[in-house]
Protein backbone atom coordinates (compact mmCIF):
# COMPACT_ATOMS: atom_id res chain seq x y z
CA UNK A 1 54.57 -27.55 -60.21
CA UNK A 2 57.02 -29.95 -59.25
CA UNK A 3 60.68 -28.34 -58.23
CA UNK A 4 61.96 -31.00 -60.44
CA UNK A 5 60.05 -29.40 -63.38
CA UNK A 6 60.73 -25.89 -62.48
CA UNK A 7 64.43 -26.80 -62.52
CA UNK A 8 64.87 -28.04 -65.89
CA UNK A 9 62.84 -25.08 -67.16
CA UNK A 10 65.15 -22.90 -65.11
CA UNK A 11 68.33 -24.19 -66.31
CA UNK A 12 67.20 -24.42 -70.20
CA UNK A 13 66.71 -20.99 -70.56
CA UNK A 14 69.80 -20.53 -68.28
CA UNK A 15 72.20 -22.79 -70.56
CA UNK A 16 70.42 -21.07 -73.76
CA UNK A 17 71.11 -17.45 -72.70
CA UNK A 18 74.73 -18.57 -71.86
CA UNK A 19 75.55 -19.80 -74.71
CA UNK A 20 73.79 -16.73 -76.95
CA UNK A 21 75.63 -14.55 -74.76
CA UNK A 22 78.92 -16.39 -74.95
CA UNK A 23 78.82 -16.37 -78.93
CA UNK A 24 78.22 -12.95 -78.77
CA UNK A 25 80.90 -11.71 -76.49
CA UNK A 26 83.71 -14.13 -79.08
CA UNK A 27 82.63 -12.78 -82.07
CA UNK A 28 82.94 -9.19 -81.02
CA UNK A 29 86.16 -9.82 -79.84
CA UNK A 30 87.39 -11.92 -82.61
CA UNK A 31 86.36 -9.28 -84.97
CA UNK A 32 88.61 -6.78 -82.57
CA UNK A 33 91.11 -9.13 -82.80
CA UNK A 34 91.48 -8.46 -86.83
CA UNK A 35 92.25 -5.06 -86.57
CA UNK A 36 95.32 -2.96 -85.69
CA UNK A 37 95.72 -3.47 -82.04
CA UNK A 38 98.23 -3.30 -79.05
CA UNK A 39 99.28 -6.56 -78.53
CA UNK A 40 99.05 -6.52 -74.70
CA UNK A 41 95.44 -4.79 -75.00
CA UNK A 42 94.41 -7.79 -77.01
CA UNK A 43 96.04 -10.24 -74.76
CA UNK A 44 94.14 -8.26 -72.03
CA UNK A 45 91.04 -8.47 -73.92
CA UNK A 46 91.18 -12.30 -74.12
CA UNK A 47 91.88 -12.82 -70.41
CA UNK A 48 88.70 -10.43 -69.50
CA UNK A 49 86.67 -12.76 -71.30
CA UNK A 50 87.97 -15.34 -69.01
CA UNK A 51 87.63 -13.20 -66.02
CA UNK A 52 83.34 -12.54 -67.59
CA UNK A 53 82.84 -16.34 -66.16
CA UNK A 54 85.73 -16.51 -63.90
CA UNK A 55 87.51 -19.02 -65.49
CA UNK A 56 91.06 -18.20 -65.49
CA UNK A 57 92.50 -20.57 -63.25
CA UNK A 58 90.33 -23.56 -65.24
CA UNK A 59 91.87 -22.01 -68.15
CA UNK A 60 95.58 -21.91 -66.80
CA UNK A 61 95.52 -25.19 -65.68
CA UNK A 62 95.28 -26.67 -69.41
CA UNK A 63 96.48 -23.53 -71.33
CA UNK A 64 99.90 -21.64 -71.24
CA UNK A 65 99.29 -18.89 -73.01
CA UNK A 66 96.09 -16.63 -73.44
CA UNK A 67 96.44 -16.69 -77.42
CA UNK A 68 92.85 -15.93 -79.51
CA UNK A 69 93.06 -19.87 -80.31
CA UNK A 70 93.21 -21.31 -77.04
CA UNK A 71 90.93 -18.96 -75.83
CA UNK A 72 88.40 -19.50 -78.58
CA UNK A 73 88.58 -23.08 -77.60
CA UNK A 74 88.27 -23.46 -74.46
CA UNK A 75 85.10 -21.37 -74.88
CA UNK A 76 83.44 -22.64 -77.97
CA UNK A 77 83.97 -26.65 -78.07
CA UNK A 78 86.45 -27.70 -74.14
CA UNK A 79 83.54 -29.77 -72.66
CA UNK A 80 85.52 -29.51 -69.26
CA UNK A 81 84.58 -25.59 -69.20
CA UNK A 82 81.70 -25.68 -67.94
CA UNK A 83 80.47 -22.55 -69.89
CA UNK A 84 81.99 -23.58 -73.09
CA UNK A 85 78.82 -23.01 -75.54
CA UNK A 86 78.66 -26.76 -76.63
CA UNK A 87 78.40 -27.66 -72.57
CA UNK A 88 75.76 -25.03 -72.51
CA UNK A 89 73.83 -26.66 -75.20
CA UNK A 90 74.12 -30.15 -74.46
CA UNK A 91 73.17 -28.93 -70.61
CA UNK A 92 70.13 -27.05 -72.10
CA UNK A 93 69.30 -30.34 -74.21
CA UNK A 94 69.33 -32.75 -71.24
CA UNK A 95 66.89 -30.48 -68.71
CA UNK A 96 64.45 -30.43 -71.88
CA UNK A 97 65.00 -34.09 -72.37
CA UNK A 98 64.11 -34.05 -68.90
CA UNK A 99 60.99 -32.35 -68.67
CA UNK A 100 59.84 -33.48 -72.48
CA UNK A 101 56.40 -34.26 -71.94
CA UNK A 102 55.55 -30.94 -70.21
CA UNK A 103 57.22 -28.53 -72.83
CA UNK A 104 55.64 -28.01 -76.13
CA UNK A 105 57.39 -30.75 -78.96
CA UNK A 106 58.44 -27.54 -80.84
CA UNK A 107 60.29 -26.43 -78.13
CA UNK A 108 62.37 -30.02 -77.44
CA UNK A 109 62.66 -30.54 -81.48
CA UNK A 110 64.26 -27.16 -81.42
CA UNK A 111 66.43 -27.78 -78.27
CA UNK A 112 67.10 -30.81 -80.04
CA UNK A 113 68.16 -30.74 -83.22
CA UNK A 114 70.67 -27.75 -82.15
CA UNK A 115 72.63 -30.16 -79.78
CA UNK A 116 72.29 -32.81 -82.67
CA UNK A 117 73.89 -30.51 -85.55
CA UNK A 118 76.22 -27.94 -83.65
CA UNK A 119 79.09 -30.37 -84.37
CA UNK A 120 78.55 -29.77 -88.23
CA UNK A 121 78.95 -25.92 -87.78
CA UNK A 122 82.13 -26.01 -85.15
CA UNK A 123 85.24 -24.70 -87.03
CA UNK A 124 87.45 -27.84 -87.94
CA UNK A 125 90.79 -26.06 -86.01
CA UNK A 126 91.10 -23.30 -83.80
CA UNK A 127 92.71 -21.28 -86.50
CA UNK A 128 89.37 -21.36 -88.19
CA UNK A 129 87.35 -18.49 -88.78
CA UNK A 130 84.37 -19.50 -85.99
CA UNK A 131 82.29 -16.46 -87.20
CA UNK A 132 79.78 -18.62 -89.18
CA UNK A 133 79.51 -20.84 -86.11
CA UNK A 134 78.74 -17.94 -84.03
CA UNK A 135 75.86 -16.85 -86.46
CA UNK A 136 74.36 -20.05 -86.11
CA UNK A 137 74.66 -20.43 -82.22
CA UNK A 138 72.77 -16.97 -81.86
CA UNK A 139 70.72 -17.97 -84.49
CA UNK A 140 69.55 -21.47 -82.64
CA UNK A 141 69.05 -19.71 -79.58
CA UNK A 142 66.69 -16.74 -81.22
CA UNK A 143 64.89 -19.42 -82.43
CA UNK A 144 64.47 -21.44 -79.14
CA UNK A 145 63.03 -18.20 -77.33
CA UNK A 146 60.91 -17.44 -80.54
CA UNK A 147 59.09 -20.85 -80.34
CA UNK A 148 59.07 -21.05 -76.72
CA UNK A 149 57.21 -17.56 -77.14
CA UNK A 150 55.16 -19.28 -79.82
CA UNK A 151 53.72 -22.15 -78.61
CA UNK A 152 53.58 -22.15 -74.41
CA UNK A 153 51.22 -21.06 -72.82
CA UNK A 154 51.86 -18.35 -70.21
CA UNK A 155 51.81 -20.05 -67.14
CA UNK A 156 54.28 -21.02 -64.59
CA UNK A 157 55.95 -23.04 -66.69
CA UNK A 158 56.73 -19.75 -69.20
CA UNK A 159 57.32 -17.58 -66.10
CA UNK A 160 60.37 -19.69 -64.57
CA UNK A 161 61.77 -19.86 -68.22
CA UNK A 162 61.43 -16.40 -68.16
CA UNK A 163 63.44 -15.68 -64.67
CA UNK A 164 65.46 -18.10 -65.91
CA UNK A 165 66.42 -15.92 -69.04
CA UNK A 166 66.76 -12.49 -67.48
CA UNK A 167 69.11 -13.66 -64.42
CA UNK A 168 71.28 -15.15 -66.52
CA UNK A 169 71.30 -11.71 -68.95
CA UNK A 170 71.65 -8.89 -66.11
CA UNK A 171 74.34 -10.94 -65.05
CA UNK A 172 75.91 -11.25 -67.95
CA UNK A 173 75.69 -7.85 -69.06
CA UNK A 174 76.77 -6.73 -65.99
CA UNK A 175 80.44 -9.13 -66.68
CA UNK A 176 80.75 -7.82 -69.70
CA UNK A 177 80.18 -4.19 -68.55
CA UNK A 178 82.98 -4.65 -66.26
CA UNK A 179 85.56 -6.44 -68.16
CA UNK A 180 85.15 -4.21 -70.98
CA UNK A 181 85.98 -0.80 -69.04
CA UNK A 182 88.80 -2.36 -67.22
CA UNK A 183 90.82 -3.25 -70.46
CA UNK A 184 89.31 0.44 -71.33
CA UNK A 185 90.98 1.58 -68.06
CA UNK A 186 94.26 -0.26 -68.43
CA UNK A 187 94.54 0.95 -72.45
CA UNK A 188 94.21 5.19 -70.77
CA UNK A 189 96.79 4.07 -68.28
CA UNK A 190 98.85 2.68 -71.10
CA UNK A 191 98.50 5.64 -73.26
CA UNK A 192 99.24 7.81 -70.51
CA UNK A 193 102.48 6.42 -70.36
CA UNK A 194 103.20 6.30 -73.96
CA UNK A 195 102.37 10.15 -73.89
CA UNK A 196 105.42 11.11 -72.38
CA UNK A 197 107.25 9.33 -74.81
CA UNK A 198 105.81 10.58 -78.09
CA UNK A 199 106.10 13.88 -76.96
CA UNK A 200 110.27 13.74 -77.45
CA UNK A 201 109.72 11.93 -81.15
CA UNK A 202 110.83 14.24 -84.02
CA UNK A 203 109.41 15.75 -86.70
CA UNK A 204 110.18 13.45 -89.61
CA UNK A 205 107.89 10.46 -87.45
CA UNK A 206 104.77 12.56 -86.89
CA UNK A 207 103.46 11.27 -90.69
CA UNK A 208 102.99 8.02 -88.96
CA UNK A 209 99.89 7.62 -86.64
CA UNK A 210 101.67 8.12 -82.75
CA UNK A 211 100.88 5.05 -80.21
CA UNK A 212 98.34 7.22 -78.80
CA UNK A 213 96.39 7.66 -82.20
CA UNK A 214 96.59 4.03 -82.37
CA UNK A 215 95.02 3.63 -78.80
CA UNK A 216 92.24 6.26 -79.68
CA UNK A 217 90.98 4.20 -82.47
CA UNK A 218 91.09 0.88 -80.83
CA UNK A 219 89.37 2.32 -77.80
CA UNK A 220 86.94 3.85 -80.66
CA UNK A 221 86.33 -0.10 -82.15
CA UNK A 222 86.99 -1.02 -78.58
CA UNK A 223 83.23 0.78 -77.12
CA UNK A 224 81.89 -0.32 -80.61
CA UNK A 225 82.56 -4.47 -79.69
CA UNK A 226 80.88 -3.82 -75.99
CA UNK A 227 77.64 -2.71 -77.54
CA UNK A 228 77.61 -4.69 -80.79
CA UNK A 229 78.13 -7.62 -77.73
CA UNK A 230 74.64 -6.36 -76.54
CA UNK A 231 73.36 -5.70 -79.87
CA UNK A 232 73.09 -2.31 -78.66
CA UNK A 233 75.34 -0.17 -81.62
CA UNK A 234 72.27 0.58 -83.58
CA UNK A 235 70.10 1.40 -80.49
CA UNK A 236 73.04 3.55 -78.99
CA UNK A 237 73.13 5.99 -82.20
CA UNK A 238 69.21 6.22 -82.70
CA UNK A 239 69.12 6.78 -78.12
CA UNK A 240 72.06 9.71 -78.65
CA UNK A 241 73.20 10.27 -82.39
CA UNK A 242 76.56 11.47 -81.10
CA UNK A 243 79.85 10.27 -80.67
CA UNK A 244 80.50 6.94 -78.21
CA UNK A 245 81.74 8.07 -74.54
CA UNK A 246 81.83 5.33 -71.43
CA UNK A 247 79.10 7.39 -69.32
CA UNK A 248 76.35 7.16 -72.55
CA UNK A 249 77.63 3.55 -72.75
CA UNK A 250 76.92 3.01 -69.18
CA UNK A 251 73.65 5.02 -69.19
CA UNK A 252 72.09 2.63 -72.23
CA UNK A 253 73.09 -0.43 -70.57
CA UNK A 254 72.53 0.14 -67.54
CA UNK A 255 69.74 2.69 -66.83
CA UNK A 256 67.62 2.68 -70.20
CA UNK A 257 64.63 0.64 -69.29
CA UNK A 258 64.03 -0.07 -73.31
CA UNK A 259 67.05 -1.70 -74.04
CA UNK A 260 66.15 -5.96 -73.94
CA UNK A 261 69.75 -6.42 -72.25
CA UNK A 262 69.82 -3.54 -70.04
CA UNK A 263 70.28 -4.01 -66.02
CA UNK A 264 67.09 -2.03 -65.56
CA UNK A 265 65.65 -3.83 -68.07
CA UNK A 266 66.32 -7.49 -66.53
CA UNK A 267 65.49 -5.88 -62.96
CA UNK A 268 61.69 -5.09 -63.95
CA UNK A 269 61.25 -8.10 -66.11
CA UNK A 270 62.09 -9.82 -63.27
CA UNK A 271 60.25 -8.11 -60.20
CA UNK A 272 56.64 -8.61 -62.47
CA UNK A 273 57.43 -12.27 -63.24
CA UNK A 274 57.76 -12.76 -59.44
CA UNK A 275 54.80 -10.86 -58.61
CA UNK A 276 53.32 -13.15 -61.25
CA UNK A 277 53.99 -16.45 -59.04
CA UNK A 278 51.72 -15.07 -56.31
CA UNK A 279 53.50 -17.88 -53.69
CA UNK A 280 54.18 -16.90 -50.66
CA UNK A 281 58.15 -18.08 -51.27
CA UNK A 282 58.10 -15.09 -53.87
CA UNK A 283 57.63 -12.28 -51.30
CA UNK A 284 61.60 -12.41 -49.74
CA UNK A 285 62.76 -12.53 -53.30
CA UNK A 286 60.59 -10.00 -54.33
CA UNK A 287 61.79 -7.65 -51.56
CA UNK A 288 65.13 -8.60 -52.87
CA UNK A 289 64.54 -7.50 -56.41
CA UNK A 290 62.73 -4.55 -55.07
CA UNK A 291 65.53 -2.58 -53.37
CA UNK A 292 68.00 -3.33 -56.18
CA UNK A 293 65.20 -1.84 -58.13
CA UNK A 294 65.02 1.04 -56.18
CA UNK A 295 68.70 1.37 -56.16
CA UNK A 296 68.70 1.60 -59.74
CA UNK A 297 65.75 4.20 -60.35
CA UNK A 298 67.29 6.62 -57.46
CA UNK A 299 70.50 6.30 -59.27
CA UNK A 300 72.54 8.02 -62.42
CA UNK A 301 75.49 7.57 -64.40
CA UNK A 302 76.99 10.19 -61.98
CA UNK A 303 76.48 8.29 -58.60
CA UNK A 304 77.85 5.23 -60.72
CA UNK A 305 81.39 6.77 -61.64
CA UNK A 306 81.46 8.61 -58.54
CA UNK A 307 81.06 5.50 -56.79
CA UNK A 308 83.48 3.98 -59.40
CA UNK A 309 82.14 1.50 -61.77
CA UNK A 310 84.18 -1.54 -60.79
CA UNK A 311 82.66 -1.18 -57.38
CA UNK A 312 79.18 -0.55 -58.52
CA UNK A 313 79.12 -3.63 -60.97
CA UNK A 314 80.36 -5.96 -58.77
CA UNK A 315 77.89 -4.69 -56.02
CA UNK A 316 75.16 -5.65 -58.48
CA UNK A 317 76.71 -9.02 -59.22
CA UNK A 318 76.81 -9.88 -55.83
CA UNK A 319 73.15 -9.15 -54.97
CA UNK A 320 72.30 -10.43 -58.51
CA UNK A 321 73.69 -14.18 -58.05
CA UNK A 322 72.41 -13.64 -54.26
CA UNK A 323 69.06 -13.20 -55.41
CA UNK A 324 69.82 -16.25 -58.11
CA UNK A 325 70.61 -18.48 -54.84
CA UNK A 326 67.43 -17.57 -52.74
CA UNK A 327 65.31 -18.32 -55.73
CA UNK A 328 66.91 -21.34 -56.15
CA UNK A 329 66.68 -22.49 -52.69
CA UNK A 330 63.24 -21.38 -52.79
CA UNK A 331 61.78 -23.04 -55.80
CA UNK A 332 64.29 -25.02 -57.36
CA UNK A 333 66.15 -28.18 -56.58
CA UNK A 334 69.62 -26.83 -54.47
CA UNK A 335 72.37 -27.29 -56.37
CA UNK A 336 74.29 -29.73 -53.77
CA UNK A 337 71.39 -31.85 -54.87
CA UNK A 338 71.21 -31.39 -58.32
């Protein structure tokens, strides 16, 4: 296969994940954003999003304020962000335009008429309510891995779609892991501080729910929007049919080797679909995958908040985009050429 051709295949399922995943993580959080609510958690919330794709200082070069309608669109429709989800779709659209005659016409037609009617379905202001939009976007995107499922054969075109799809979800999950247990972090160290002054309130106040009430039930809704990100709510209370706690959060998403969107997951998925390659380029990568692989199956949610979770996530994301790059260089067209 040409490493033109393996490209484009690459990057569609890239740009589709991205976008899925990006309509995911903005309607959890505009759904947070409805309810009761600190205001400096939410503001926190929004940034974190930001901070998922490391685009705060793109964002604070055009925006002033992180507000839930600049945020929302500078992710959903600024076509200078480069993972806004329309970029991601029109970028998924022009590597299948690319590649057309060696993809299945389902699979363009699909890829296609998405691009072509996405701006029917973008909210009209930011004020809007985008959750329709974000229906459809996940919606388009299930159906682009359904037909792609469907109707290729499984061959190396199907397997570098595949890679394609799983780097891009570890990685995300892994951002989203992160930035949701630092504004989970920051809201303890927040309530902490209100603490000492609740405790000198009188009697006459205590009918009203305290500031740390309020932060127990948006840190409640707050775990609820990090696995309904991954649709993982369901599959949490069927795994442990008990009450939501960070370390079962962490365990499910990151250890559970059922979940679709779990690290451990995306790790295996990945190792079998580069032993399925069988080139001789595929043997440093696969050593790659392999001790990260290891590293998670010798592991447990204990080593991980011993270690401290920050530090363990972004230990992942570094050898996750590292093995991203060697894969690239190997098989793919390098990015200062592309």
């Amino acid at each position: 296969m040409l490493s033109r051709t393996a490209d484009c295949l690459y990057w569609m399922s890239r740009y589709n994940e991205r976008a899925e995943n990006t309509a995911r993580m903005l309607d959890v959080a505009y759904q947070t954003s409805l309810m009761p609510h600190p205001n400096s958690t939410m503001e926190e919330t929004w940034r974190k999003i930001l901070n998922v794709s490391l685009l705060e200082n793109l964002f604070e070069s055009k925006y002033s304020e992180y507000t839930r309608e600049n945020v929302l669109q500078f992710m959903i429709s600024d076509l200078d962000n480069p993972s806004s989800i329309l970029t991601c779709l029109n970028s998924a659209r022009v590597n299948a335009r690319i590649i057309r005659g060696k993809i299945p016409s389902e699979v363009w037609e699909t890829q296609n008429l998405t691009y072509l009617n996405v701006q029917k379905f973008l909210p009209n202001t930011p004020e809007d309510d985008p959750s329709a939009f974000f229906e459809w976007v996940k919606y388009r995107c299930h159906l682009f891995h359904g037909v792609v499922i469907g109707t290729m054969l499984v061959n190396e075109s199907f397997k570098f779609l595949e890679i394609g799809t799983y780097l891009e979800r570890a990685d995300n999950t892994a951002r989203i892991l992160k930035a949701k247990y630092q504004v989970h972090r920051a809201g303890q160290q927040q309530s902490s501080q209100m603490n000492v002054g609740s405790m000198s309130q009188s009697q006459s106040s205590t009918t009203r729910p305290s500031p740390i009430q309020s932060n127990e039930i948006f840190d409640f809704y707050h775990w609820v929007s990090l696995l309904r990100s991954v649709s993982a709510f369901e599959i949490y209370r069927q795994t442990y049919a008990d009450q939501i706690t960070p370390e079962r959060i962490v365990d499910l998403l990151v250890f559970n080797p059922l979940l679709p969107r779990s690290l451990t997951k995306c790790i295996n998925t990945l190792l079998s679909l580069l032993g399925d390659l069988k080139a001789h380029q595929s043997r440093d990568i696969e050593h790659l995958v392999s001790k990260l692989k290891s590293e998670l199956d010798y592991s447990d949610v204990d080593d991980v908040f011993a270690e401290g979770l920050d530090n363990f996530i972004q230990r992942f994301l570094e050898k996750i985009n590292h093995i991203a790059d060697e894969f690239s260089n190997s098989y793919l067209i390098p990015l200062s050429v592309s």
